[in-house]
PDB file of N, CA and C in Angstrom:
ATOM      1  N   UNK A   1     -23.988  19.968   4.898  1.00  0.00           N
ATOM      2  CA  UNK A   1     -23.171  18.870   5.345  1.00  0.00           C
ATOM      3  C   UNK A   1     -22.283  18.426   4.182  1.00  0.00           C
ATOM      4  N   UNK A   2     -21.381  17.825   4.491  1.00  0.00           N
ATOM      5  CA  UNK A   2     -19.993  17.602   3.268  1.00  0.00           C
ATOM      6  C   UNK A   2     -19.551  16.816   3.322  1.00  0.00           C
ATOM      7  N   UNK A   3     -20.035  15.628   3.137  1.00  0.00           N
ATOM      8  CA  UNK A   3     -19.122  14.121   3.531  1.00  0.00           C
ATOM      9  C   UNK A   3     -18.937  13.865   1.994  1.00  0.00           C
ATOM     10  N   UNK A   4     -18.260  13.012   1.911  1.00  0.00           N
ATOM     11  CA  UNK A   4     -17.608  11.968   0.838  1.00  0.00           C
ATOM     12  C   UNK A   4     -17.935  10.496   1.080  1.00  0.00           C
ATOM     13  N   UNK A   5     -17.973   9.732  -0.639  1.00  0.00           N
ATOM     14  CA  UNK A   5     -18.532   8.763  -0.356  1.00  0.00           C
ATOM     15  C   UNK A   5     -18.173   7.841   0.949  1.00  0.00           C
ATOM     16  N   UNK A   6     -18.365   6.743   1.305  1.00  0.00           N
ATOM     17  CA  UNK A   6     -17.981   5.531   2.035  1.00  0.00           C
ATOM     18  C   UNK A   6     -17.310   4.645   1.359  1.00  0.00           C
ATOM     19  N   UNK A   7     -15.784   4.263   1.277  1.00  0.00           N
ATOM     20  CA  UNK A   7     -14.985   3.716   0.781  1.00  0.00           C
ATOM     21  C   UNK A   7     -13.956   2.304   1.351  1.00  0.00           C
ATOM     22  N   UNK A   8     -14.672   1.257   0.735  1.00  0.00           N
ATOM     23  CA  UNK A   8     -13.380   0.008   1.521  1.00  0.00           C
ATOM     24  C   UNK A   8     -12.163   0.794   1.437  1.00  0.00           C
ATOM     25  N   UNK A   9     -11.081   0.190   2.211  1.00  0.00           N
ATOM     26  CA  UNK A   9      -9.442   0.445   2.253  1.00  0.00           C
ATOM     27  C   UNK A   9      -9.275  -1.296   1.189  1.00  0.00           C
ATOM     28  N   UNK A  10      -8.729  -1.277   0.460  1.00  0.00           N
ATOM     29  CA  UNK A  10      -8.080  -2.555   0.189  1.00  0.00           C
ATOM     30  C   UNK A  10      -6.858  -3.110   1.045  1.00  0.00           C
ATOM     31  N   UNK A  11      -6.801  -4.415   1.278  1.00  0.00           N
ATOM     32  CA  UNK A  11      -6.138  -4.997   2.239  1.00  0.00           C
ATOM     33  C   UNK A  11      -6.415  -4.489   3.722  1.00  0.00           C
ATOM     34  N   UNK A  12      -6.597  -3.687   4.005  1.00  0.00           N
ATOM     35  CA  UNK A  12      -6.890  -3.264   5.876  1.00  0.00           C
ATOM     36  C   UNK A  12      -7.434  -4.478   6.610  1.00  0.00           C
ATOM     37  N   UNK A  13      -6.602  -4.403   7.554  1.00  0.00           N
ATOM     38  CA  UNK A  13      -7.181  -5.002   8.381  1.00  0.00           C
ATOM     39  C   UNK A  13      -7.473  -4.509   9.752  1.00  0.00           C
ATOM     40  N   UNK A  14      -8.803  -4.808  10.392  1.00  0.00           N
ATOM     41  CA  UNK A  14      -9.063  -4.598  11.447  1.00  0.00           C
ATOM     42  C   UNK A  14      -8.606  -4.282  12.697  1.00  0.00           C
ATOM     43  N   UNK A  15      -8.350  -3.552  13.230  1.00  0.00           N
ATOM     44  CA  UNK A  15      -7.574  -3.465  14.634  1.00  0.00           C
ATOM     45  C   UNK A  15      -8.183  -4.339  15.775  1.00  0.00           C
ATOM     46  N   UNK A  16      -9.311  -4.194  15.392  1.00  0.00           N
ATOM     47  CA  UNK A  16     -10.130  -5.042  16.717  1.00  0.00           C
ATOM     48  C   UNK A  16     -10.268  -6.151  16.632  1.00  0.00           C
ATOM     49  N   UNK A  17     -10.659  -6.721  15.392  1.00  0.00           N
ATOM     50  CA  UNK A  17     -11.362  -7.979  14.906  1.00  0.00           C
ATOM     51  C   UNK A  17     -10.456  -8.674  13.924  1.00  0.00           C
ATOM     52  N   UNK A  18      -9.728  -8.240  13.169  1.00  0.00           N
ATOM     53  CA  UNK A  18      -8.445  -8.892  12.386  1.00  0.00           C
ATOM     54  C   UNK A  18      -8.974  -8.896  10.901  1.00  0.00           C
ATOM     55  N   UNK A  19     -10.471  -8.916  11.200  1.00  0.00           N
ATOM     56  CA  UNK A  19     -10.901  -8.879   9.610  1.00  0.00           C
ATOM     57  C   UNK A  19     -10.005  -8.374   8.555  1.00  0.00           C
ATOM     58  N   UNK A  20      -9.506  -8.347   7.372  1.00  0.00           N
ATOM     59  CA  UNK A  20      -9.489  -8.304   6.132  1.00  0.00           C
ATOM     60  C   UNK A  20     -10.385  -7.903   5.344  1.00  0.00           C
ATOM     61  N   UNK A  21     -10.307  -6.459   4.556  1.00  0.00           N
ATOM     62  CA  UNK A  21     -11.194  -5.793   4.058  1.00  0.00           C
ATOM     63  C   UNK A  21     -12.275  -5.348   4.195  1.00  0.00           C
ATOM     64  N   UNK A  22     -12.501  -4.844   5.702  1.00  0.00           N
ATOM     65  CA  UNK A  22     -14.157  -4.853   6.426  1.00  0.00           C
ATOM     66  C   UNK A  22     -13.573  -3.092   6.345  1.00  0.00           C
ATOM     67  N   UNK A  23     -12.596  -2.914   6.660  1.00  0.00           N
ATOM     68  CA  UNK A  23     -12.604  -1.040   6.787  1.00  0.00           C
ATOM     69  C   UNK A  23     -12.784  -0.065   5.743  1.00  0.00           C
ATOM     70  N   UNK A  24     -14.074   0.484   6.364  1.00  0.00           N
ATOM     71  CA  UNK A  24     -13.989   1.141   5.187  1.00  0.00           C
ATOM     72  C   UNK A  24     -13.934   2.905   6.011  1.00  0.00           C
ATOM     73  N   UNK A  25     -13.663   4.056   4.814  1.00  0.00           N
ATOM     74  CA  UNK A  25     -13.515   5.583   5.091  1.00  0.00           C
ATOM     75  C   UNK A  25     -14.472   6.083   4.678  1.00  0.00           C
ATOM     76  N   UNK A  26     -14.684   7.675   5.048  1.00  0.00           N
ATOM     77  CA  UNK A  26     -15.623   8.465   4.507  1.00  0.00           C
ATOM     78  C   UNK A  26     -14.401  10.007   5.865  1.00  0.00           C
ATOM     79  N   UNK A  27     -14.904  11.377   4.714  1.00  0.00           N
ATOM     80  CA  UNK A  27     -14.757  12.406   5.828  1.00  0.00           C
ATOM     81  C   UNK A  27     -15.934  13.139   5.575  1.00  0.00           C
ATOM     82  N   UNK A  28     -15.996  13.827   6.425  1.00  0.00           N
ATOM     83  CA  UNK A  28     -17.378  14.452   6.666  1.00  0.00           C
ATOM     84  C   UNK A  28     -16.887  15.882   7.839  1.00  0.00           C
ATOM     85  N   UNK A  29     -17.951  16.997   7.163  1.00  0.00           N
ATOM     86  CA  UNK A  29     -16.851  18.301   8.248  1.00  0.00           C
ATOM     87  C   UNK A  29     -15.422  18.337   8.627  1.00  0.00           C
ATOM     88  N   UNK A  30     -14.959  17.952   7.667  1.00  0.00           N
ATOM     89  CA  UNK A  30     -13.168  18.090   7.978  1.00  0.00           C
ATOM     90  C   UNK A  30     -12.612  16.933   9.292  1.00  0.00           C
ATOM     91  N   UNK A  31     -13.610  15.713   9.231  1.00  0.00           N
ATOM     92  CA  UNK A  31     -13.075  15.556  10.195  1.00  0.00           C
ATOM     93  C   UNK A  31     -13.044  13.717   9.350  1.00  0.00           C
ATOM     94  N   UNK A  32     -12.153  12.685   9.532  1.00  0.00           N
ATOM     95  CA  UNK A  32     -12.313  11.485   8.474  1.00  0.00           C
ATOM     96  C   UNK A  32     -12.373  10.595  10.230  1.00  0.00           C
ATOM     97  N   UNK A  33     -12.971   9.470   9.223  1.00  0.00           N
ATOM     98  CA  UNK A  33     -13.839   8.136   9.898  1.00  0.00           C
ATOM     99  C   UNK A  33     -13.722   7.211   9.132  1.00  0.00           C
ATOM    100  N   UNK A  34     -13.168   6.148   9.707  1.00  0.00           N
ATOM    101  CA  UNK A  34     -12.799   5.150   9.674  1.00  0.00           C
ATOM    102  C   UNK A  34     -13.833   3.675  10.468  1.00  0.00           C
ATOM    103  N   UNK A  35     -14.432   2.762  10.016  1.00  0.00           N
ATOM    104  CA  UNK A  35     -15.121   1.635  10.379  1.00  0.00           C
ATOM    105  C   UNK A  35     -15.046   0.634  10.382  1.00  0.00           C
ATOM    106  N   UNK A  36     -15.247  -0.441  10.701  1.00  0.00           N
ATOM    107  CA  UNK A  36     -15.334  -1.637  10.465  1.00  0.00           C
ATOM    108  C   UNK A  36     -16.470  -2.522  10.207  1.00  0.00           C
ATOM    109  N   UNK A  37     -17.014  -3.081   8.893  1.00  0.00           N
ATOM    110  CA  UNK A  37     -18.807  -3.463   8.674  1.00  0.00           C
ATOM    111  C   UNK A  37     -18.538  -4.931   9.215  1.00  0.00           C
ATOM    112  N   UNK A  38     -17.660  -5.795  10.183  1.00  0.00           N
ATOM    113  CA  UNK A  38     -17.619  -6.933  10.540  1.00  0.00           C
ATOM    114  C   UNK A  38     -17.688  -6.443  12.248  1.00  0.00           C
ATOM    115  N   UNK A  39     -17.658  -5.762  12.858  1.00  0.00           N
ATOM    116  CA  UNK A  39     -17.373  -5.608  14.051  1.00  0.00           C
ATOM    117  C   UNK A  39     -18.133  -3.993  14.893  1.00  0.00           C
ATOM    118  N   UNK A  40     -17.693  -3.687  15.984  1.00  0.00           N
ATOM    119  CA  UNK A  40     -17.888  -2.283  15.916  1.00  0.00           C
ATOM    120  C   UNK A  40     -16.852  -1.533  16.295  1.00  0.00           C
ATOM    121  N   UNK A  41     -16.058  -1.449  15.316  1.00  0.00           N
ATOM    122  CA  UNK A  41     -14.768  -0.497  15.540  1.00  0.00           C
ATOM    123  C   UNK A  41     -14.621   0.670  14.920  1.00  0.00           C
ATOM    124  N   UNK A  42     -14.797   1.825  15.561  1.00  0.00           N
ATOM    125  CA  UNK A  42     -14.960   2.814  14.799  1.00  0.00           C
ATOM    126  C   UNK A  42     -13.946   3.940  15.448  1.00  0.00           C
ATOM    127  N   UNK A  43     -13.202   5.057  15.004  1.00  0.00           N
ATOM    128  CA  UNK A  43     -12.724   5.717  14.783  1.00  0.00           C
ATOM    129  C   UNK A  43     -12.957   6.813  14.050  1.00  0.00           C
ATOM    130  N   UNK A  44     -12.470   7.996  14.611  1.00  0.00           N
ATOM    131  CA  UNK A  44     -12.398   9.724  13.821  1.00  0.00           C
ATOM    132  C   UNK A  44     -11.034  10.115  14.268  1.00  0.00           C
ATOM    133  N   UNK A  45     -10.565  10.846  12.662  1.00  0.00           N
ATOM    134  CA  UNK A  45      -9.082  11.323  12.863  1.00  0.00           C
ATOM    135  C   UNK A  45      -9.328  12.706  12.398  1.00  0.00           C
ATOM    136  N   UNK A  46      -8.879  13.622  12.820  1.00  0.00           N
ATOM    137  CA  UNK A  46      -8.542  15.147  12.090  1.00  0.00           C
ATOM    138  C   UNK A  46      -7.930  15.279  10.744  1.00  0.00           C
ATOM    139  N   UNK A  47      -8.588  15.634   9.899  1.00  0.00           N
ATOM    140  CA  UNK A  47      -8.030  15.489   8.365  1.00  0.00           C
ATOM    141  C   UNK A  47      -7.210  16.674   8.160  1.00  0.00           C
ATOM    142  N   UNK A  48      -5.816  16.345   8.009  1.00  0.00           N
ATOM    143  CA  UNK A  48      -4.644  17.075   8.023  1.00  0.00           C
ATOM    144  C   UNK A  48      -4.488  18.047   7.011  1.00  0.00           C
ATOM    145  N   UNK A  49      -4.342  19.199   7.348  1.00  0.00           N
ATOM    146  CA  UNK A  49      -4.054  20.346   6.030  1.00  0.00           C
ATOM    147  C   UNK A  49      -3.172  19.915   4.984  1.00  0.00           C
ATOM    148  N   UNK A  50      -1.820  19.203   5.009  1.00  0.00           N
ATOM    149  CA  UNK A  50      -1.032  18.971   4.452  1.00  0.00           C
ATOM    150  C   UNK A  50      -0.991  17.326   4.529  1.00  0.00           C
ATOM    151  N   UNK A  51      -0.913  17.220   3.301  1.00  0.00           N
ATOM    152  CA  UNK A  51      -0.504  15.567   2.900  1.00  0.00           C
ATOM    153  C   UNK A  51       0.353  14.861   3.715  1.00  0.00           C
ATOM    154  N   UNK A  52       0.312  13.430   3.747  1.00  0.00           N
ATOM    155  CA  UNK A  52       1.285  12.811   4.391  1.00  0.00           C
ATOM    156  C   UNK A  52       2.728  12.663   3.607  1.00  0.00           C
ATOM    157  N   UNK A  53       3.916  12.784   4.190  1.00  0.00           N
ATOM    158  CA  UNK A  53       4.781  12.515   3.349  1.00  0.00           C
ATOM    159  C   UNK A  53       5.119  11.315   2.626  1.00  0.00           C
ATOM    160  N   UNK A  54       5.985  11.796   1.476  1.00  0.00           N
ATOM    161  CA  UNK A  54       5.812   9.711   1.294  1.00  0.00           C
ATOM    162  C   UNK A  54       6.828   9.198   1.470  1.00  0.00           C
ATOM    163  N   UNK A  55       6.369   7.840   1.784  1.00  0.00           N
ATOM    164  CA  UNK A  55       7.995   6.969   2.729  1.00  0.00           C
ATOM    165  C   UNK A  55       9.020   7.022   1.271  1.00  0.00           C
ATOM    166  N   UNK A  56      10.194   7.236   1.661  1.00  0.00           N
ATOM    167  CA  UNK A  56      11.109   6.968   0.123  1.00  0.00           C
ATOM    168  C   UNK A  56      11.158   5.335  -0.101  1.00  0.00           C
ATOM    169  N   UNK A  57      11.334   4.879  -1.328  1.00  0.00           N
ATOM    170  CA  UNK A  57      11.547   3.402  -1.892  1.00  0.00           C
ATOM    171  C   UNK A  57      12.330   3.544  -3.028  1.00  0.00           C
ATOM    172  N   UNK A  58      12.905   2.566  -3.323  1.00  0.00           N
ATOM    173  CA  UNK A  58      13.488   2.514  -4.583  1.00  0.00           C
ATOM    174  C   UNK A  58      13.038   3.127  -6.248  1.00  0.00           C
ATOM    175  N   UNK A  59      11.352   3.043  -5.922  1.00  0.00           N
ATOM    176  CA  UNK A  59      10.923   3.125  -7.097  1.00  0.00           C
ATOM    177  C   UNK A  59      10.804   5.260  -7.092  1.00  0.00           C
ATOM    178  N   UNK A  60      10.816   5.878  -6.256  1.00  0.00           N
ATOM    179  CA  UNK A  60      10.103   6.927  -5.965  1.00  0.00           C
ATOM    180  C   UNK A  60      11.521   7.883  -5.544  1.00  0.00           C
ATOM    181  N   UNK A  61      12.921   7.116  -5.777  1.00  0.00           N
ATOM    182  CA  UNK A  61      13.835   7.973  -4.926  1.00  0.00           C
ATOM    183  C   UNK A  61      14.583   8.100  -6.942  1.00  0.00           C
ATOM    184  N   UNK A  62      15.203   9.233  -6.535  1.00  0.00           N
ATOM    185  CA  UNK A  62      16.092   9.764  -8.297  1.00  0.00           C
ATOM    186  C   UNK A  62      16.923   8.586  -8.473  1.00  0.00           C
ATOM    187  N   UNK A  63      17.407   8.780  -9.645  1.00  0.00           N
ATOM    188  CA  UNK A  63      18.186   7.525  -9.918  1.00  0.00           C
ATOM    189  C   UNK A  63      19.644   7.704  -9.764  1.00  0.00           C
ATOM    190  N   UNK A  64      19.810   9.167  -9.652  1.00  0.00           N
ATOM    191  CA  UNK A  64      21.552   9.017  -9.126  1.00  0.00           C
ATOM    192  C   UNK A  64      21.230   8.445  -7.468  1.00  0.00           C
ATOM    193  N   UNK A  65      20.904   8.656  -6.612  1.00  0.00           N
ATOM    194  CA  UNK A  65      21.399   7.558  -5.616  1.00  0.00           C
ATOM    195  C   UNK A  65      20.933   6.333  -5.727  1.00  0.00           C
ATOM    196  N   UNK A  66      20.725   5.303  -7.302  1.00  0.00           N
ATOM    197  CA  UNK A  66      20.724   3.967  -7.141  1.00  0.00           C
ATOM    198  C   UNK A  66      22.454   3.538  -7.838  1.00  0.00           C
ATOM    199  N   UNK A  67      22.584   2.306  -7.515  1.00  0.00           N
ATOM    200  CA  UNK A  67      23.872   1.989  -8.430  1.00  0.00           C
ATOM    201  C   UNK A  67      23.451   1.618  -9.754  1.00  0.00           C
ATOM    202  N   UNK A  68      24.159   2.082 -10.487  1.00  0.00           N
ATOM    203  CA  UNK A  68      24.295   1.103 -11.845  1.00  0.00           C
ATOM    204  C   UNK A  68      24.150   0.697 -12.567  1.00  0.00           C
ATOM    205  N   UNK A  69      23.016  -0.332 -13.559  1.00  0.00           N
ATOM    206  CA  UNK A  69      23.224  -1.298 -13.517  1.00  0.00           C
ATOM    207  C   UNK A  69      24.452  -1.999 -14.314  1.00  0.00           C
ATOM    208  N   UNK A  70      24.605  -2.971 -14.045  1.00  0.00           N
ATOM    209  CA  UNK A  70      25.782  -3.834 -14.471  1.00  0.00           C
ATOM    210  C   UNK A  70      26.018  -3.977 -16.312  1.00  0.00           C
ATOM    211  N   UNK A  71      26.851  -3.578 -16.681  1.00  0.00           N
ATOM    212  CA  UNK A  71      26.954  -4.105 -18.274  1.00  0.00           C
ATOM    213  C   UNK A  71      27.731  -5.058 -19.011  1.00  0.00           C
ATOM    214  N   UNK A  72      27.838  -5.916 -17.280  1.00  0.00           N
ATOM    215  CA  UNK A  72      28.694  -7.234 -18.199  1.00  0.00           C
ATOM    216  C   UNK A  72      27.756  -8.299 -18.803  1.00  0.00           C
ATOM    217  N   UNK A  73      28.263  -8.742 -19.676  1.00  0.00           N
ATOM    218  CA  UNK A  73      27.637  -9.391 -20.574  1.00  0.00           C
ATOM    219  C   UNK A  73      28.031 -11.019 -20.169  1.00  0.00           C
ATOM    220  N   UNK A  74      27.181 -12.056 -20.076  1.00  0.00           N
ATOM    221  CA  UNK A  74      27.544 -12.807 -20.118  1.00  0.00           C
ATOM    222  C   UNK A  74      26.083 -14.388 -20.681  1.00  0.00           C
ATOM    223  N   UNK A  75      27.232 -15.256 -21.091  1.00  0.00           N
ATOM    224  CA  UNK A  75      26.627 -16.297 -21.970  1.00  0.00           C
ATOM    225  C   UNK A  75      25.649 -17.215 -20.993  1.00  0.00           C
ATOM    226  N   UNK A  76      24.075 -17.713 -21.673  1.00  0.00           N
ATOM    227  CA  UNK A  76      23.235 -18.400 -21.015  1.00  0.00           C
ATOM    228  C   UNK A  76      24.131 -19.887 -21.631  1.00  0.00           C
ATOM    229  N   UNK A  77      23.937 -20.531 -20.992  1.00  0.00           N
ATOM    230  CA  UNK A  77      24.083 -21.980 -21.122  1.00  0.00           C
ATOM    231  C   UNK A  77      23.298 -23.016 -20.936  1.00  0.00           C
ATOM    232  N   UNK A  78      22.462 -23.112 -22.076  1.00  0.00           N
ATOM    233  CA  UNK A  78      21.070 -24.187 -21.961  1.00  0.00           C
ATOM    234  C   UNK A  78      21.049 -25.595 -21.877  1.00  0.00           C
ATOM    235  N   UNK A  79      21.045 -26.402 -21.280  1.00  0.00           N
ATOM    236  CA  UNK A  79      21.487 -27.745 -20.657  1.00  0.00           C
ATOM    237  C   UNK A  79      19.521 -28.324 -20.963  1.00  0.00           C
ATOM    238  N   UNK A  80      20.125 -29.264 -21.898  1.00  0.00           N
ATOM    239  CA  UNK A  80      19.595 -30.331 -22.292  1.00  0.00           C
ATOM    240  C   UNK A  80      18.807 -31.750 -21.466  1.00  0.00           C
ATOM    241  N   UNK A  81      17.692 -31.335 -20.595  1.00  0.00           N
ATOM    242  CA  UNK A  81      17.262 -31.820 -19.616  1.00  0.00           C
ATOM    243  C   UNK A  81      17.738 -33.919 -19.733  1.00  0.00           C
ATOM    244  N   UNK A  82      17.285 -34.210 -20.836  1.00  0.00           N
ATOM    245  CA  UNK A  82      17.267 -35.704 -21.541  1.00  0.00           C
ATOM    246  C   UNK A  82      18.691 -36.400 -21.078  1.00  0.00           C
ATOM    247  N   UNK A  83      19.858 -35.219 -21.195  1.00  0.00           N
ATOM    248  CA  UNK A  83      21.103 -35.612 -21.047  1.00  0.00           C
ATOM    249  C   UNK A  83      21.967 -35.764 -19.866  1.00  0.00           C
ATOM    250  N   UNK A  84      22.322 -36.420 -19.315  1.00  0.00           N
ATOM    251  CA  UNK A  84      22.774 -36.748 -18.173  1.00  0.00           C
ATOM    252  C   UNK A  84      24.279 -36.071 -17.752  1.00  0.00           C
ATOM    253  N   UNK A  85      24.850 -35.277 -17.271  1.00  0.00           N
ATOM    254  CA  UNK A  85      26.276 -34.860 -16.942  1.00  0.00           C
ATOM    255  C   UNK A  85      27.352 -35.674 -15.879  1.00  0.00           C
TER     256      UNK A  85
END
């Protein structure tokens, strides 16, 4: 038999019950499971040969398609709370 430990998801929440951090994973025979220790919600998904793709974001996409950044320079102006304008 070949399972892997039993693992919270951080942040998950419950489908059934709404809980917050009750789901936890494990796969076992190629096949993954998903739970809930507040409720009885349970689930099995087919554990996919190939990874999920990953969503693109700013942080994860090359940097020629971001703009820029800006190199104008310009002066802070610190204003003297005490003093009235």
């Amino acid at each position: 038999m070949n399972q892997t430990p039993k693992r919270f998801i951080a942040g998950a929440i419950c489908p059934r019950c709404a809980a917050m951090d009750r789901i936890r994973t494990w796969e076992q025979n190629g096949i993954r499971y998903r739970d809930c220790v507040s409720c009885d919600f349970f689930e099995q998904l087919p554990v996919e040969d190939e990874p999920p793709r990953e969503l693109p974001t700013r942080v994860n996409q090359p940097r020629d398609n971001q703009q820029p950044a800006s190199q104008e320079i310009t002066p802070v102006r610190i204003l003297d709370p005490g003093r009235r304008h």
